[in-house]
Protein backbone atom coordinates (compact mmCIF):
# COMPACT_ATOMS: atom_id res chain seq x y z
CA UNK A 1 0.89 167.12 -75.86
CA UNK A 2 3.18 166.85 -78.86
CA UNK A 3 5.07 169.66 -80.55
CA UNK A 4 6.05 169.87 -84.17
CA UNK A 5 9.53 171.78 -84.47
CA UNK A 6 12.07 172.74 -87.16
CA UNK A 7 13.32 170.12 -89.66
CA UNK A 8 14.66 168.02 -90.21
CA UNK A 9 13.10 166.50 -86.74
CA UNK A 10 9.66 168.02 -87.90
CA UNK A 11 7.77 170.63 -90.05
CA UNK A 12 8.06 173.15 -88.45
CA UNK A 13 4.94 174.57 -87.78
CA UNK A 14 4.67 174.65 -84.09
CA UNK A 15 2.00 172.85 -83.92
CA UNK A 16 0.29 170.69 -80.61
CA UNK A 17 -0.69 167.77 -81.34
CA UNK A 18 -2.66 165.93 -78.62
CA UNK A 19 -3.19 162.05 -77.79
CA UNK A 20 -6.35 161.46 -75.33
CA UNK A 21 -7.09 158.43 -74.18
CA UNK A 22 -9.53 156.00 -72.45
CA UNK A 23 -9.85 152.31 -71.66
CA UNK A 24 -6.86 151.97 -74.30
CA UNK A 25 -8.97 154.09 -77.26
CA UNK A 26 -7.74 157.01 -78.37
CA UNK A 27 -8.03 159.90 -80.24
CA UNK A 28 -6.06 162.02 -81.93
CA UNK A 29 -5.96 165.94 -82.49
CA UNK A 30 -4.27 167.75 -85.53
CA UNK A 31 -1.93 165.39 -86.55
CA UNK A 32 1.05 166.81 -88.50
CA UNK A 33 2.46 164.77 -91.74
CA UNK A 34 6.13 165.01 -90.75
CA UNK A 35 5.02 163.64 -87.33
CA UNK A 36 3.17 160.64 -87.73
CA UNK A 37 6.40 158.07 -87.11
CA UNK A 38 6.05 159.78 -83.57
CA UNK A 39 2.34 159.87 -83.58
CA UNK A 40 2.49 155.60 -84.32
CA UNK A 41 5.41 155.30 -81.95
CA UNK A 42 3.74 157.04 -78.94
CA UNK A 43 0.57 155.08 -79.53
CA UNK A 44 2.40 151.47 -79.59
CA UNK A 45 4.54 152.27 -76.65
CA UNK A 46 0.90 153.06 -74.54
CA UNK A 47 -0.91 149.89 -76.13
CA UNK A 48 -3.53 152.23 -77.57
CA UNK A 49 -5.47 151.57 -80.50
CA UNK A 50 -6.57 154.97 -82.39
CA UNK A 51 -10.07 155.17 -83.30
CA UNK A 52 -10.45 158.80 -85.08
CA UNK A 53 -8.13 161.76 -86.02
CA UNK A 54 -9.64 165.02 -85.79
CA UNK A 55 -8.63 168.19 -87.13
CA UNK A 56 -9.97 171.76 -85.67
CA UNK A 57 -9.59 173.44 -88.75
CA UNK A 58 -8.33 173.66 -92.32
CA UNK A 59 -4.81 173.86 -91.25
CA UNK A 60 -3.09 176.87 -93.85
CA UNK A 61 0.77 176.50 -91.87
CA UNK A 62 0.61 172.36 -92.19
CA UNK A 63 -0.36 169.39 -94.16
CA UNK A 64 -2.24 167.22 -91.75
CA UNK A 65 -1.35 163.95 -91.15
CA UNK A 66 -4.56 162.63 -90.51
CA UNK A 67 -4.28 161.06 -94.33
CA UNK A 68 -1.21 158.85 -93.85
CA UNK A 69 -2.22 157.81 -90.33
CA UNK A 70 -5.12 156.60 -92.12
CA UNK A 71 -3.18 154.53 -94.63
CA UNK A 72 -1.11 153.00 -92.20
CA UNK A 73 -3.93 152.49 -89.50
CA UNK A 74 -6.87 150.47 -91.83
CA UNK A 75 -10.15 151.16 -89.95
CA UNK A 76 -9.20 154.67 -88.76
CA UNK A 77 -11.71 157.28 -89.18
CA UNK A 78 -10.92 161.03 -89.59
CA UNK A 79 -13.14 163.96 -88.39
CA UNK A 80 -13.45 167.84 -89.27
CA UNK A 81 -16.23 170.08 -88.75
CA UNK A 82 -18.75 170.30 -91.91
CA UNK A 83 -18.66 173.99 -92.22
CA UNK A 84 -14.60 173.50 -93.32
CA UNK A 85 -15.61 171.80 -96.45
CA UNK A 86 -13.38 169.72 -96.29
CA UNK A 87 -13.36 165.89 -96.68
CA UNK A 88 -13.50 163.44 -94.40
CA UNK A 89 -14.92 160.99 -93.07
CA UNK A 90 -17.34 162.34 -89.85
CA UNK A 91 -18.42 166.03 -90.63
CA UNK A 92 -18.62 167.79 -87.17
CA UNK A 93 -21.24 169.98 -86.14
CA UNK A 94 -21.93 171.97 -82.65
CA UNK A 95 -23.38 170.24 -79.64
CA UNK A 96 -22.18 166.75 -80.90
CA UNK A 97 -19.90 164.74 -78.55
CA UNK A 98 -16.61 162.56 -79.88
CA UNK A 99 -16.60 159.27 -77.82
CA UNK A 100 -13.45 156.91 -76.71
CA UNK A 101 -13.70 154.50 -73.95
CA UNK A 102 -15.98 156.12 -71.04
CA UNK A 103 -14.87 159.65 -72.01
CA UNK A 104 -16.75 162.70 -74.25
CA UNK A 105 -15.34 165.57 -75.85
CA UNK A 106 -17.96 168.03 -76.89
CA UNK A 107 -17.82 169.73 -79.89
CA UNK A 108 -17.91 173.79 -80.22
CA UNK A 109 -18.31 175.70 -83.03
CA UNK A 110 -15.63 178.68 -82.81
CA UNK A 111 -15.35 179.71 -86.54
CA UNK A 112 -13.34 183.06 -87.02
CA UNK A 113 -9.87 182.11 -87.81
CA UNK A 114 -11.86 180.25 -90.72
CA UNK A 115 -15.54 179.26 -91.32
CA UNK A 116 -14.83 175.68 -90.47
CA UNK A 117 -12.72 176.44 -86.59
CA UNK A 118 -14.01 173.72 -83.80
CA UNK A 119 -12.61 173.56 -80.17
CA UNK A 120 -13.39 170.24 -78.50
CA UNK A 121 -14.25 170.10 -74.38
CA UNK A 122 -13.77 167.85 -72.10
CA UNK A 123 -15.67 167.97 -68.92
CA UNK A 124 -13.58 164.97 -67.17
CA UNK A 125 -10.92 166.85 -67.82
CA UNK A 126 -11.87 170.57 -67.13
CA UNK A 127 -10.10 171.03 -70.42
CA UNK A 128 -10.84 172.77 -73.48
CA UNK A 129 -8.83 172.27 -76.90
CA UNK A 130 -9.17 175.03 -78.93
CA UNK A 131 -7.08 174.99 -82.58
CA UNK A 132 -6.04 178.29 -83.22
CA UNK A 133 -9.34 179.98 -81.93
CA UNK A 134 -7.74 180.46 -78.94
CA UNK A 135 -3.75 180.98 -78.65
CA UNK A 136 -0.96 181.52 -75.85
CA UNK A 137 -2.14 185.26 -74.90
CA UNK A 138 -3.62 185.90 -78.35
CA UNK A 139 -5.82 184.50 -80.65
CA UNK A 140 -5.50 182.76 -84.31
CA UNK A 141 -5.13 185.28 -86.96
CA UNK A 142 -8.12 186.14 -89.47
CA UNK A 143 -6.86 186.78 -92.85
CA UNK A 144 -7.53 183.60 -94.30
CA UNK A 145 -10.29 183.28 -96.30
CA UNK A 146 -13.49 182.82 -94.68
CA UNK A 147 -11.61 184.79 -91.73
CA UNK A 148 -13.51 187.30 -89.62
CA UNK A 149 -12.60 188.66 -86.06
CA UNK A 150 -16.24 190.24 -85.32
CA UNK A 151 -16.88 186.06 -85.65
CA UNK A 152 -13.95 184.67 -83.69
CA UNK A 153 -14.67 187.71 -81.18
CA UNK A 154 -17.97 186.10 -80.50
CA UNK A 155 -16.52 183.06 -80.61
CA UNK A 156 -14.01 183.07 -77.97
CA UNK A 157 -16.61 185.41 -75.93
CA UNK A 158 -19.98 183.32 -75.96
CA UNK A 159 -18.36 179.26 -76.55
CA UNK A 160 -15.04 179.68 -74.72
CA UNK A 161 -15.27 182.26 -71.94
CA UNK A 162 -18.38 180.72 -70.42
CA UNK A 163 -17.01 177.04 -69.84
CA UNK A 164 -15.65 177.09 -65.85
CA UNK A 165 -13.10 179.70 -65.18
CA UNK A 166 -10.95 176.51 -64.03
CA UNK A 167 -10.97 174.94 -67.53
CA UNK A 168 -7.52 174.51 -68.44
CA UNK A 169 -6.78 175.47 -72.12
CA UNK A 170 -4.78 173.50 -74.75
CA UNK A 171 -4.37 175.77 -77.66
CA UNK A 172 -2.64 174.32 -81.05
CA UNK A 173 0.29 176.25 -81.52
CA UNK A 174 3.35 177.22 -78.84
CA UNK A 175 6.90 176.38 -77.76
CA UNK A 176 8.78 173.39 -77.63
CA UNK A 177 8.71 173.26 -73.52
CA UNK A 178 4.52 173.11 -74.09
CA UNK A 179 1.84 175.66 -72.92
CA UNK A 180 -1.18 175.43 -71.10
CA UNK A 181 -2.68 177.90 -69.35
CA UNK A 182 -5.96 178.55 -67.36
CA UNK A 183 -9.09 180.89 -67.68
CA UNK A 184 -7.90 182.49 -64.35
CA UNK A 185 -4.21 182.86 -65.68
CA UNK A 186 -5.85 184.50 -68.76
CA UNK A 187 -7.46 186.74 -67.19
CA UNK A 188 -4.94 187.83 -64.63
CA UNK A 189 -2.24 188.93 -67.10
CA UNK A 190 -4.13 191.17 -68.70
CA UNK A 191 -5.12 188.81 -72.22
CA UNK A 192 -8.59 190.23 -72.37
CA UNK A 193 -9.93 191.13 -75.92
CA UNK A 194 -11.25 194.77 -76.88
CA UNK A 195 -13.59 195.07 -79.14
CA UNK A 196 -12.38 192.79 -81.75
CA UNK A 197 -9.25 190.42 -82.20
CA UNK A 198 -6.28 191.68 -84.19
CA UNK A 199 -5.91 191.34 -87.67
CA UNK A 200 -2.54 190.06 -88.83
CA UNK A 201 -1.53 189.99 -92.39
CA UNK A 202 0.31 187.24 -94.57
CA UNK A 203 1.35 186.06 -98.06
CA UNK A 204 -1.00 183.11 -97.63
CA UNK A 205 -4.17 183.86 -99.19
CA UNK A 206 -6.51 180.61 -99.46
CA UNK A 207 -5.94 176.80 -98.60
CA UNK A 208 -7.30 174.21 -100.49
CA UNK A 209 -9.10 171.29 -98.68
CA UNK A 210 -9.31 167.44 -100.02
CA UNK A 211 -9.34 164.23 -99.20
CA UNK A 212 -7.88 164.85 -95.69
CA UNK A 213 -4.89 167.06 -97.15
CA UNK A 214 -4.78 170.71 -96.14
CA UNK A 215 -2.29 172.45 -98.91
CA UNK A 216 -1.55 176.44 -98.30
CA UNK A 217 -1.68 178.32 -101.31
CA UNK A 218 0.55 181.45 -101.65
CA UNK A 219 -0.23 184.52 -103.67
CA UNK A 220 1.47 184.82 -106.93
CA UNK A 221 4.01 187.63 -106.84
């Protein structure tokens, strides 16, 4: 688990980025742009070699990094879910599984925070990363085009809340100290949706996806 802080260290977007590895293949989830020196450094030092860089979503707070990592890293592959509509080069779709090494992640559709949201489980792991589908007592927020919380309602409800109540969650966005939490923690302080997610409202009104770049867009004033 690798956080993205305030420049000039990083881009400050808060932002998780995680490393998982097996039989010295790796993946990579939601890289950052200002963070891929680390990203490259942290690989070498483990004598992994980085197969595919995935991204949950169509990142509006961030430019991904997947992009660069893939210039510096020939071969690499990158990964997003085909209802983002965004490019890349494997277009993710539910019930699919990501292989490295022995090890699976299985891929869940959890759109609401925007059409294209994906959480990724791991069942070796009892561990579930979930983008911003799924935050640190809260949830992402659903303004963004394409946004809808009766979606990520159902989302969270039907693809996240029925994996084991032990599943440990690793959400995209927190502190610098890093956050993970439990079902069972979840549950016991109280972070149970009503009816719907909240809303949340912000000057960023659309992002524009391409050729593994995620660029926010701001309304004009």
């Amino acid at each position: 688990q690798l956080f993205d802080g305030d420049a000039p260290d990083g881009g400050g977007s808060s932002t998780y980025t995680y490393i998982l590895a097996d039989g010295g293949a790796a993946v990579i989830i939601d890289p950052v742009l200002e963070q891929v020196d680390r990203d490259l450094a942290a690989l070498s030092a483990s004598g992994l070699t980085l197969t595919l860089a995935v991204n949950t979503h169509c990142h509006a707070d961030h430019i991904t990094g997947t992009g660069e990592l893939k210039r510096r890293l020939p071969g690499l592959r990158s990964a997003i879910a085909r209802a983002a509509g965004a490019k890349a080069d494997v277009l993710l779709e539910a019930g699919e599984e990501i292989g490295f090494g022995q090890r699976r992640l299985r891929v869940l559709e959890t759109p609401g925070h925007t059409d294209g949201c994906l959480s990724f489980y791991d069942p070796s792991l009892g561990a579930v990363f979930t983008g911003d589908a799924l935050l640190i007592g809260g949830c992402g927020r659903t303004d963004f085009q394409g946004g809808s919380s009766e979606r990520l309602y159902r989302s969270v409800h039907e693809q996240l809340f029925t994996l084991p109540d032990e599943t440990t969650v690793y959400p995209a966005h927190g502190s610098r100290r890093g956050t993970l939490f439990s079902y069972s923690e979840w549950y016991s302080r109280g972070h149970v949706f009503g009816r719907y997610p909240p809303l949340y409202s912000s000057p960023l009104v659309s992002t524009q996806c391409s050729d593994d770049t995620v660029e926010p867009r701001r309304r004009r004033r």
